[in-house]
Protein backbone atom coordinates (compact mmCIF):
# COMPACT_ATOMS: atom_id res chain seq x y z
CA UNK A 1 19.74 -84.90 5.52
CA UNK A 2 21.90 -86.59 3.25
CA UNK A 3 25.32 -86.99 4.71
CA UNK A 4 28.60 -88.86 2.77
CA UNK A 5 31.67 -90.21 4.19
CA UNK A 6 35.26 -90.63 2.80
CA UNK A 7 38.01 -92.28 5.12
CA UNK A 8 37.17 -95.79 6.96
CA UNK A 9 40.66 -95.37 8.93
CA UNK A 10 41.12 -96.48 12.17
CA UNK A 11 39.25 -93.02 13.35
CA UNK A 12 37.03 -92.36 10.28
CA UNK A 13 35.33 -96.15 10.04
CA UNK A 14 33.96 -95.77 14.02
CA UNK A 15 33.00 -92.03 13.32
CA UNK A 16 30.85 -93.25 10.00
CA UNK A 17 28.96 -95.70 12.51
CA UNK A 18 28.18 -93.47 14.66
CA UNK A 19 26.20 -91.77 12.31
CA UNK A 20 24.65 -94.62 10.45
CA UNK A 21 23.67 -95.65 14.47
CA UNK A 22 21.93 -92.02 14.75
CA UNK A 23 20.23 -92.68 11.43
CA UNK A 24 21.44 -90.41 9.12
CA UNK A 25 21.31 -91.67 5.59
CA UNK A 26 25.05 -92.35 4.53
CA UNK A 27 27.07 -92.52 1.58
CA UNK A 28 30.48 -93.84 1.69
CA UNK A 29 33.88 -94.18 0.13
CA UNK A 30 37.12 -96.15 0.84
CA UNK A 31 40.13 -97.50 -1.60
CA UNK A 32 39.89 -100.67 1.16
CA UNK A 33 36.51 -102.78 -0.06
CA UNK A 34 36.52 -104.65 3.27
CA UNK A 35 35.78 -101.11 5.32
CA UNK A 36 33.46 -100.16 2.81
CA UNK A 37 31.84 -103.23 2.72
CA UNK A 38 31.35 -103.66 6.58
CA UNK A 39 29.36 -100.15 6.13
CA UNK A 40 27.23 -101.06 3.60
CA UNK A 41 26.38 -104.03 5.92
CA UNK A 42 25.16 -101.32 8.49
CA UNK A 43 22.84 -99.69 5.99
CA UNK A 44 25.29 -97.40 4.68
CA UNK A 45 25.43 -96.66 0.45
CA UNK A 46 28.64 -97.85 -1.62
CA UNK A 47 29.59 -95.51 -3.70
CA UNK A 48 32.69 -95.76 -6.52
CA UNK A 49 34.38 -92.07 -6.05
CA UNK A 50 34.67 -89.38 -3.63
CA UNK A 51 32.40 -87.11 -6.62
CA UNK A 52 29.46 -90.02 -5.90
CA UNK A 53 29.90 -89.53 -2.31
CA UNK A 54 29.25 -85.66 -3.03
CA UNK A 55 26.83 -85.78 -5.35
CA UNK A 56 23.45 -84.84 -3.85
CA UNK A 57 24.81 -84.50 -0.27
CA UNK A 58 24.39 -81.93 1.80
CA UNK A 59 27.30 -82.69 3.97
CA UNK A 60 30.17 -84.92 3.41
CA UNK A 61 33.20 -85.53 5.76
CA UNK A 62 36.49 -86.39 5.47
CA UNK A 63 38.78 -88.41 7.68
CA UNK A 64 42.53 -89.24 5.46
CA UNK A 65 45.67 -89.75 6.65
CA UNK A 66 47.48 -86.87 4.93
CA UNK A 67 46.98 -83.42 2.95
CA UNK A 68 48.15 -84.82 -0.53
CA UNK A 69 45.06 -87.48 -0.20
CA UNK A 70 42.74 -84.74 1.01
CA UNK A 71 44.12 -82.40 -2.00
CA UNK A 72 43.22 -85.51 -4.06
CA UNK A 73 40.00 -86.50 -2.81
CA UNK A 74 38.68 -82.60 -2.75
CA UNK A 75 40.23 -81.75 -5.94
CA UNK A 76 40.69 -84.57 -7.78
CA UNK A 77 39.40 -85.61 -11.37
CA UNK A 78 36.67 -87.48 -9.48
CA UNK A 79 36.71 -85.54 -6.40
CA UNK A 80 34.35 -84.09 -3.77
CA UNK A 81 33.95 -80.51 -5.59
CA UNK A 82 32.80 -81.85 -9.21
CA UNK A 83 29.92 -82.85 -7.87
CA UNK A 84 29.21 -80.83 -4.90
CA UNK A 85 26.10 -78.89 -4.81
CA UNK A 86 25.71 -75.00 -3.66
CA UNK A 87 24.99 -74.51 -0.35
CA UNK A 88 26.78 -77.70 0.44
CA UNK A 89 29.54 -78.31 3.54
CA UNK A 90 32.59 -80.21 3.71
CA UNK A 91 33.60 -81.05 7.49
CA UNK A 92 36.87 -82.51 7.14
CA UNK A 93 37.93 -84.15 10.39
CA UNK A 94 41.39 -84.68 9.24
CA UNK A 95 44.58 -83.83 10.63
CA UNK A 96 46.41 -81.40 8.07
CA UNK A 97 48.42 -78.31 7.51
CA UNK A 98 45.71 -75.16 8.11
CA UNK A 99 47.68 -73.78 5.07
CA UNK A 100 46.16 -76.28 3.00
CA UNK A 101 42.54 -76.21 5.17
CA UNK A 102 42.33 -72.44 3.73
CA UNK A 103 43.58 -73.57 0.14
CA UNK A 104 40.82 -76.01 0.22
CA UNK A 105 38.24 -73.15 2.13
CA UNK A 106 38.81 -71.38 -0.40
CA UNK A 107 37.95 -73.70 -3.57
CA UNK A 108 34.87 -74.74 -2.16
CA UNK A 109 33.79 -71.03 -1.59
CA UNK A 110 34.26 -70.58 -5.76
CA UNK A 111 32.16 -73.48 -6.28
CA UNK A 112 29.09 -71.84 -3.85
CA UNK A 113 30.26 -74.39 -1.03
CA UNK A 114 31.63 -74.43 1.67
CA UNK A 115 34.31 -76.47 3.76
CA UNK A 116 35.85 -76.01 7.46
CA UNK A 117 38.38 -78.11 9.38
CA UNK A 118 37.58 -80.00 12.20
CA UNK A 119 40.18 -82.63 13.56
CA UNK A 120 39.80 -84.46 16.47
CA UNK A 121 41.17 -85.66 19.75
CA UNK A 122 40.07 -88.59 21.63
CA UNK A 123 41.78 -91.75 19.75
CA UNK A 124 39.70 -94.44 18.84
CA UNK A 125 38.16 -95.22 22.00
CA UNK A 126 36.69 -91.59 21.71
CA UNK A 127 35.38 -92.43 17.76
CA UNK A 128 33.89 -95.53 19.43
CA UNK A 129 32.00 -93.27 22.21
CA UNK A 130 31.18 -90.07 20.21
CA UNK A 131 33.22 -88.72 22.98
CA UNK A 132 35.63 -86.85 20.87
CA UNK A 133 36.80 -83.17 21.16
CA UNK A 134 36.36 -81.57 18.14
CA UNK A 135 38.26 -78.15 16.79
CA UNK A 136 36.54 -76.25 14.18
CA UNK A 137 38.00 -73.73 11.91
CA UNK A 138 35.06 -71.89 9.83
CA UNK A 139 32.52 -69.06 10.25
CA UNK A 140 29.74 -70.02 13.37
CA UNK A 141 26.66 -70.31 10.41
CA UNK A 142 29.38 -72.97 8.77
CA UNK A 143 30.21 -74.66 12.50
CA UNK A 144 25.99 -74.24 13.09
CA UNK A 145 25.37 -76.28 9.78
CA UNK A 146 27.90 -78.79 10.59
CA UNK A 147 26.30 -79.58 14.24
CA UNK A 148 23.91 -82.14 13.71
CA UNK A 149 26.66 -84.25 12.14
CA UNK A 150 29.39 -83.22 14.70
CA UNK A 151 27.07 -83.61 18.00
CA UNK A 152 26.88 -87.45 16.94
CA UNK A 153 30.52 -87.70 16.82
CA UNK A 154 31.90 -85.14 20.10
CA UNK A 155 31.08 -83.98 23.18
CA UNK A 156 33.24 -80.86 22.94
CA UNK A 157 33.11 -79.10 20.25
CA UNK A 158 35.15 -75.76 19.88
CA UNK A 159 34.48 -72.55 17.52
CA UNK A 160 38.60 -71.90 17.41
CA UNK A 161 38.29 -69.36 14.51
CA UNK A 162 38.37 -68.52 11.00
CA UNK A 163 39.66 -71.39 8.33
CA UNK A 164 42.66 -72.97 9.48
CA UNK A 165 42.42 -72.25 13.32
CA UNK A 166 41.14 -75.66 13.99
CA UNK A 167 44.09 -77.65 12.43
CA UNK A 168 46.32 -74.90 14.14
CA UNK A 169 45.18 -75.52 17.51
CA UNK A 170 45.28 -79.84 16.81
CA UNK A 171 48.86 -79.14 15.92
CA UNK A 172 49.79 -77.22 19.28
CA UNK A 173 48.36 -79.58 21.14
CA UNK A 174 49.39 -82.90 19.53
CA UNK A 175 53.16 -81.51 19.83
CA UNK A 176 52.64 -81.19 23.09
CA UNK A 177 51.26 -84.91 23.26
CA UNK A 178 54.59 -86.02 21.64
CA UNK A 179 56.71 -84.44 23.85
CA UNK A 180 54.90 -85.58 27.29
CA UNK A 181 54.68 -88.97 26.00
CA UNK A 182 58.55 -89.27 25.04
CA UNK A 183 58.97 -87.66 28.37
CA UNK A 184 57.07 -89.62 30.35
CA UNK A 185 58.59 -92.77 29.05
CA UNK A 186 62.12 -91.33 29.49
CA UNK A 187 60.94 -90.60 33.34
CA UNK A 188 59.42 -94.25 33.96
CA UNK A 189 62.43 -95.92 32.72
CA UNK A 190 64.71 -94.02 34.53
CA UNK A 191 62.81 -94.46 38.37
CA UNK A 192 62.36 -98.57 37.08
CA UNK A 193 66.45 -98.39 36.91
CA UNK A 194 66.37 -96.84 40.49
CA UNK A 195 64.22 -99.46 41.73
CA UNK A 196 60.62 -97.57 42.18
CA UNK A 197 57.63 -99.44 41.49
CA UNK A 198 55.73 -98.49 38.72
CA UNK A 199 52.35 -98.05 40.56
CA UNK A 200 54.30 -95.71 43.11
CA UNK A 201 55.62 -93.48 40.57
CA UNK A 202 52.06 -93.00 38.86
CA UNK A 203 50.34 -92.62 42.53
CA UNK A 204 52.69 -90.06 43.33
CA UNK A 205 53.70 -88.04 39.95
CA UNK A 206 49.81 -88.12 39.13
CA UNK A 207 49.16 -85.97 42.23
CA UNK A 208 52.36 -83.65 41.53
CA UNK A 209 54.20 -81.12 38.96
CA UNK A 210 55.35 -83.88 36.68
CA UNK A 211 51.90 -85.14 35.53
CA UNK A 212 50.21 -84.98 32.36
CA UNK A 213 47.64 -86.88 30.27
CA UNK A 214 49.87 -89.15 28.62
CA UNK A 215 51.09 -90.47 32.15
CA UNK A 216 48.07 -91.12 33.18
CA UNK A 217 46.48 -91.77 30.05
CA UNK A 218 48.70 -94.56 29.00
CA UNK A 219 51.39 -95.65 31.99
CA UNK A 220 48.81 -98.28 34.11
CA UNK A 221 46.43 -98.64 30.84
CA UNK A 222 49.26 -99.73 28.39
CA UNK A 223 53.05 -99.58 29.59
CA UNK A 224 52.78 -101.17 32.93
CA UNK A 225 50.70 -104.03 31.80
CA UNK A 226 53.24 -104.60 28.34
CA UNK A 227 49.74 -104.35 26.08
CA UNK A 228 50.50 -101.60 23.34
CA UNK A 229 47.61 -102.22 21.05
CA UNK A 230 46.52 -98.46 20.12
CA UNK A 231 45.00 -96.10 21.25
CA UNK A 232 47.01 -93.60 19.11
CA UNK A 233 49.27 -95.07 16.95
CA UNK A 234 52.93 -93.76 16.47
CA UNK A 235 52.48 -93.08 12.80
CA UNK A 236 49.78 -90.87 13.23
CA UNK A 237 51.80 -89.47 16.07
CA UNK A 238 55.13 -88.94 14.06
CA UNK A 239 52.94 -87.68 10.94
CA UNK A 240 51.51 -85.14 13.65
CA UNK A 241 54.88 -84.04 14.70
CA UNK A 242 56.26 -83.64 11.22
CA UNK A 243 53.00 -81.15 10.36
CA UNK A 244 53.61 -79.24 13.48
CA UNK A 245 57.79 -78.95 12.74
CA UNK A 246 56.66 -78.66 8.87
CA UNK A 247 54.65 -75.55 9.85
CA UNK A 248 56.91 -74.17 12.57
CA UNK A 249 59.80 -73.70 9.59
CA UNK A 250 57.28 -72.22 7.34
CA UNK A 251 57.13 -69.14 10.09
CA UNK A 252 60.57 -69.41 11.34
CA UNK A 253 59.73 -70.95 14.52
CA UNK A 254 62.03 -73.13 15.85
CA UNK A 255 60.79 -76.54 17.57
CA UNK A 256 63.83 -78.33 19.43
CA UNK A 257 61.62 -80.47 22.08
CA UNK A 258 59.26 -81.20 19.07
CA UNK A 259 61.81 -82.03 16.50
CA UNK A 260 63.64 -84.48 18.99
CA UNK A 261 60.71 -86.10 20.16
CA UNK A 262 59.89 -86.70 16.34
CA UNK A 263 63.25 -88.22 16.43
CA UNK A 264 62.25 -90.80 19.49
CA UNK A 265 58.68 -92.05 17.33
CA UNK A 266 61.06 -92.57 14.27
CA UNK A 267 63.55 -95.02 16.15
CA UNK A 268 60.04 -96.49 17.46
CA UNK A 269 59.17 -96.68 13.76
CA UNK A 270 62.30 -98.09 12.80
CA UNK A 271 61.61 -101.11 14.88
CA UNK A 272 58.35 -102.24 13.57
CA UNK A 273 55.48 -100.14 16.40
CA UNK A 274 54.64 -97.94 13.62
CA UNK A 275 50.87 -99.38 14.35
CA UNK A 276 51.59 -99.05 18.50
CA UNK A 277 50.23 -97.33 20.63
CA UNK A 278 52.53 -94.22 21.51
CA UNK A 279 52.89 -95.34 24.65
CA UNK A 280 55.74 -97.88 23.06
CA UNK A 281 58.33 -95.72 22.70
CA UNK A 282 59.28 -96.72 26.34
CA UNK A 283 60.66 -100.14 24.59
CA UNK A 284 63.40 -97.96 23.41
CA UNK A 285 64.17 -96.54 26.45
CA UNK A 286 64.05 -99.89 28.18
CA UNK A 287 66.26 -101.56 25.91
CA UNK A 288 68.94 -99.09 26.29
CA UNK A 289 68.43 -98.89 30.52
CA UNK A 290 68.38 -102.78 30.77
CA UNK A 291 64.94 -102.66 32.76
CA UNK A 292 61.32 -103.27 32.35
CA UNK A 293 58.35 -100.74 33.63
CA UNK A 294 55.60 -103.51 34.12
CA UNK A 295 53.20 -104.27 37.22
């Protein structure tokens, strides 16, 4: 099986080793030479464009930080669908509007291809592991051709539905991320100013109502020790936020808790933890309370 791979991100460079590590032969394609050329190191093939990545594969994936890139890269002069034979799958593991996953869907149906969303959840620790969850929009003969790349790179992978369903489902739950980690932050800060100690509040709020997975995903792992190397950086957290609130006002669906947590990862922004782990926005909150939540 030839496979190619476009997007040596933070997410998409571990994912590509994974498979090279399985043995799968690779193609790949990156605008930064120094990710491309640490592939190529592991055995993986160069290629100029995203059309050389497609040409001759019989799956290629995608991992890019936005939809205009993926537009690009898919539809492009020298993109994936000039080249792309019949019979041939696109697994894009992006993180994009499932508007655009259909409009995509659907251009790779005209050209006797095919191409179904599948972002994941797991950071890059996850990547690293192959322990991601993946969330697959597409029919189950497109999600059953995909599987011996995706089983490399997850070890839960979901059939949500039809085109689209699988970046729907990655926005619900990564506004719900947003929102518990701005809360959780909010919370800490607030029982540091009352004098708890941070180890108390995460023995006891783990075991009661108030927990969720970015408490104890990132309090004693990243806050209480001051270390906010990502993890999940607050770009790709904000960027997550704006699809989900860009969305929501396409349907008339109003998003306060989303749209003000947005709010709290663009003051983060503002002060240079863009490339932070989410779990930074408590910096904000600590600067304005005059206190510190650190063991």
């Amino acid at each position: 099986m030839k496979v190619g791979f476009i997007g040596l991100g933070a997410m998409g460079r571990p994912m590509a080793k994974r498979l090279r590590a399985a043995g799968l032969e690779l193609a790949v394609f990156d605008l930064v030479t120094a990710a491309v050329e640490e592939m190529a190191a592991l055995g993986a093939v160069p290629k100029a464009t995203p059309a050389q990545v497609a040409e001759g594969a019989d799956i290629v994936c995608t991992s890019l930080p936005n939809s205009a890139i993926l537009k690009n890269v898919i539809l492009g002069e020298d993109g994936v669908l000039k080249t792309l034979k019949p019979g041939a799958l696109v697994v894009d593991l992006s993180s994009v509007e499932p508007q655009v996953s259909r409009q995509l869907a659907g251009a790779a149906k005209e050209k006797g291809a095919a191409m179904i969303d599948a972002p994941v959840s797991g950071g890059v620790s996850g990547a690293e592991k192959g322990a991601l969850t993946i969330m697959v929009g597409g029919t189950a003969a497109e999600l059953a051709q995909a599987e011996p790349v995706l089983q490399h790179l997850g070890k839960k992978i979901y059939h949500v539905g039809d085109s689209g369903s699988g970046q729907a489902i990655k926005l619900v739950n990564n506004l719900l991320l947003g929102a518990n980690m701005a809360a959780a932050a909010e919370a800490l800060t607030l029982g540091s100013k009352l004098g708890l100690k941070p180890e108390t509040m995460l023995d006891i709020i783990s075991q009661s109502s108030g927990s969720s997975y970015a408490l104890t995903a990132k309090a004693a792992n990243f806050i209480f020790k001051g270390e906010f190397a990502p993890g999940f950086a607050v770009d790709l957290q904000y960027k997550d936020l704006g699809l989900a609130i860009s969305t929501a006002q396409s349907m008339s669906v109003p998003l306060p808790m989303g749209t003000l947590a947005q709010q709290i990862y663009e003051i983060a922004r503002a002060k240079g933890q863009g490339r932070e782990d989410i779990s930074s926005v408590i910096k904000f909150y600590e600067e304005l309370a005059k206190t510190e939540v650190r063991s």
